[in-house]
Protein backbone atom coordinates (compact mmCIF):
# COMPACT_ATOMS: atom_id res chain seq x y z
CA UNK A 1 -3.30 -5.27 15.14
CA UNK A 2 -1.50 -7.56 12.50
CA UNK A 3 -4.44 -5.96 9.63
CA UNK A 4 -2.84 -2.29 10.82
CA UNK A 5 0.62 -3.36 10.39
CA UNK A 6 -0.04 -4.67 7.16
CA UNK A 7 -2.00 -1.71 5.74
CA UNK A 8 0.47 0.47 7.19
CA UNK A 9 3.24 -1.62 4.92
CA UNK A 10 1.74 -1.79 1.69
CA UNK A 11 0.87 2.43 2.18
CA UNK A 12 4.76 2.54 2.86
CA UNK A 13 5.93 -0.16 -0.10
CA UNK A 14 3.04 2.28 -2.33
CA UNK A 15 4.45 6.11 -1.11
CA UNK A 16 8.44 4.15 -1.89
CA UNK A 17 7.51 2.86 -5.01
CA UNK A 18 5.98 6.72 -6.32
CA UNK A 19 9.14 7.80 -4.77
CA UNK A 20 11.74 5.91 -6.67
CA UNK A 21 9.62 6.61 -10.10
CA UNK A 22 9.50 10.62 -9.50
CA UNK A 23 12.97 10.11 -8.79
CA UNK A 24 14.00 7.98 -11.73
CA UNK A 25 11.44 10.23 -14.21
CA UNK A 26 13.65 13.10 -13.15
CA UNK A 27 16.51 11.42 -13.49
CA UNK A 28 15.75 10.59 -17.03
CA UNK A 29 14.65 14.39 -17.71
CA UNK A 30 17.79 15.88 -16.42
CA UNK A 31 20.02 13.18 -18.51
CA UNK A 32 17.57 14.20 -21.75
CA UNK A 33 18.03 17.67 -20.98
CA UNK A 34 21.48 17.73 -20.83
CA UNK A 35 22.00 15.42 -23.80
CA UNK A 36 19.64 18.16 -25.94
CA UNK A 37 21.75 21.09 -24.70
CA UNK A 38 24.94 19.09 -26.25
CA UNK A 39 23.53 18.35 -29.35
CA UNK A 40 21.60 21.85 -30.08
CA UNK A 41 18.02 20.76 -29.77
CA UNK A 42 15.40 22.08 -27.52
CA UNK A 43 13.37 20.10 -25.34
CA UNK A 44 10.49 22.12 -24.09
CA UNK A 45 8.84 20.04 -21.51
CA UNK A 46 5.05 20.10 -21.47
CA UNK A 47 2.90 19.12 -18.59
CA UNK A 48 3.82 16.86 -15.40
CA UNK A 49 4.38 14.13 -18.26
CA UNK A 50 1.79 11.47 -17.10
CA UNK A 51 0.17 11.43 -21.37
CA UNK A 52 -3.31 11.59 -21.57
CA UNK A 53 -4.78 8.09 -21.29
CA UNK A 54 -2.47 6.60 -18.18
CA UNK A 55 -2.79 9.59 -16.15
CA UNK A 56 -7.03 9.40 -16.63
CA UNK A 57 -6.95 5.88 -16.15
CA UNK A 58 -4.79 5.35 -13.50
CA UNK A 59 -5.02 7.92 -11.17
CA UNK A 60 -9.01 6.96 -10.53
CA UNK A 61 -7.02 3.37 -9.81
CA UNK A 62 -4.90 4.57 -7.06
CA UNK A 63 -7.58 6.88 -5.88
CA UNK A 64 -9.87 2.72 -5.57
CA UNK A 65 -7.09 1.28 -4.03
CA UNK A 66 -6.63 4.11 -1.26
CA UNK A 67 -9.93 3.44 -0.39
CA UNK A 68 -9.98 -0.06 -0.32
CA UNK A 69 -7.15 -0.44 1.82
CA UNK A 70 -9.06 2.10 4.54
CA UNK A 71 -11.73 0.33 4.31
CA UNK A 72 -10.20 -3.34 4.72
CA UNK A 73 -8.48 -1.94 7.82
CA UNK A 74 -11.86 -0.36 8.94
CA UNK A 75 -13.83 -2.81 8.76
CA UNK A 76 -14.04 -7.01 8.41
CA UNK A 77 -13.33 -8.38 4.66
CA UNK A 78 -15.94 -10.21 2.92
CA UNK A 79 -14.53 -13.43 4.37
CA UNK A 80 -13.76 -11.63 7.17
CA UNK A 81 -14.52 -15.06 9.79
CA UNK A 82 -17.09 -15.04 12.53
CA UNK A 83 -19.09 -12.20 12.69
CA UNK A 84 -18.28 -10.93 8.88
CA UNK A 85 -21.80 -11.29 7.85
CA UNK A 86 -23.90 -9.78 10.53
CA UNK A 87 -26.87 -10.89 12.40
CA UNK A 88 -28.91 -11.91 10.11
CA UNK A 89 -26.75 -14.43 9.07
CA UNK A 90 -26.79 -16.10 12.76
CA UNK A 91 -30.84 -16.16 12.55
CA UNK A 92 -30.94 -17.79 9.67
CA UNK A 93 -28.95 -20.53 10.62
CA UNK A 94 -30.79 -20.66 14.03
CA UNK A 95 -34.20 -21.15 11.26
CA UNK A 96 -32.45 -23.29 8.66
CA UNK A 97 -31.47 -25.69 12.00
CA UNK A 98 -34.72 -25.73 12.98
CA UNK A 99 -36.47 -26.09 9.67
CA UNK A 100 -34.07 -29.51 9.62
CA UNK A 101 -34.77 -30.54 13.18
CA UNK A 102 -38.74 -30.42 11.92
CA UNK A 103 -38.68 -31.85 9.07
CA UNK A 104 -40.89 -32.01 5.80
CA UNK A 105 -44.44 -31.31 6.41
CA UNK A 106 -46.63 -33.65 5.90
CA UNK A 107 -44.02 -36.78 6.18
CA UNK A 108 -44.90 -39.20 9.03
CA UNK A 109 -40.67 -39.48 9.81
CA UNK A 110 -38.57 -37.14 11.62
CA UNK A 111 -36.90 -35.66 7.90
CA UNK A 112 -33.82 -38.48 8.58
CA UNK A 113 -34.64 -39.68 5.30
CA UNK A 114 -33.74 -36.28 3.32
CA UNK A 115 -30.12 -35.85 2.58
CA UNK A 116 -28.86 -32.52 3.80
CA UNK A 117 -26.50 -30.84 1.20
């Protein structure tokens, strides 16, 4: 519940942020605009205005981080806590305890003597 609310937040803080940028970009075009028709210059406007390497690069960014955030709120992180790494992860420390309990072969002691790190 607390992963939702947060995903939902940072979607909301994201769509604000876009918002107050279009809105300051036109801002800025309207005051340019204006200040062109007073001074006899024409300002042809070409394109949404993004330039050619930011909008390539960061538009495949946002498109990451959508997806990311679905996915963290889909599923466990990484280092999600118990349960984050499946199964397998549960049998293998079920064999690595028993490998310990054991012991070395061929050593006449209970595998006391080894240091565990």
């Amino acid at each position: 519940m607390r992963r939702g609310i947060g995903v939902v937040t940072v979607i909301v803080l994201i769509l604000a942020a876009i918002a107050i940028g279009v809105g300051a970009y036109n801002v800025g075009l309207n005051e340019g605009l204006e200040e062109a028709r007073r001074g006899g210059e024409v300002v042809r406007v070409v394109g949404p205005g993004f330039g050619f390497p930011f909008g390539l690069i960061l538009f495949p960014l946002f498109l990451f981080g959508i997806f990311a955030l679905f996915r963290a709120a889909a599923w466990r992180g990484r280092w999600g806590g118990k349960g984050a790494h499946g199964p397998w992860s549960e049998r293998a420390e079920e064999w690595h305890r028993q490998l310990h309990e054991r012991g070395p072969e061929g050593s006449s002691g209970s595998g006391s003597e080894r240091q565990h790190v």
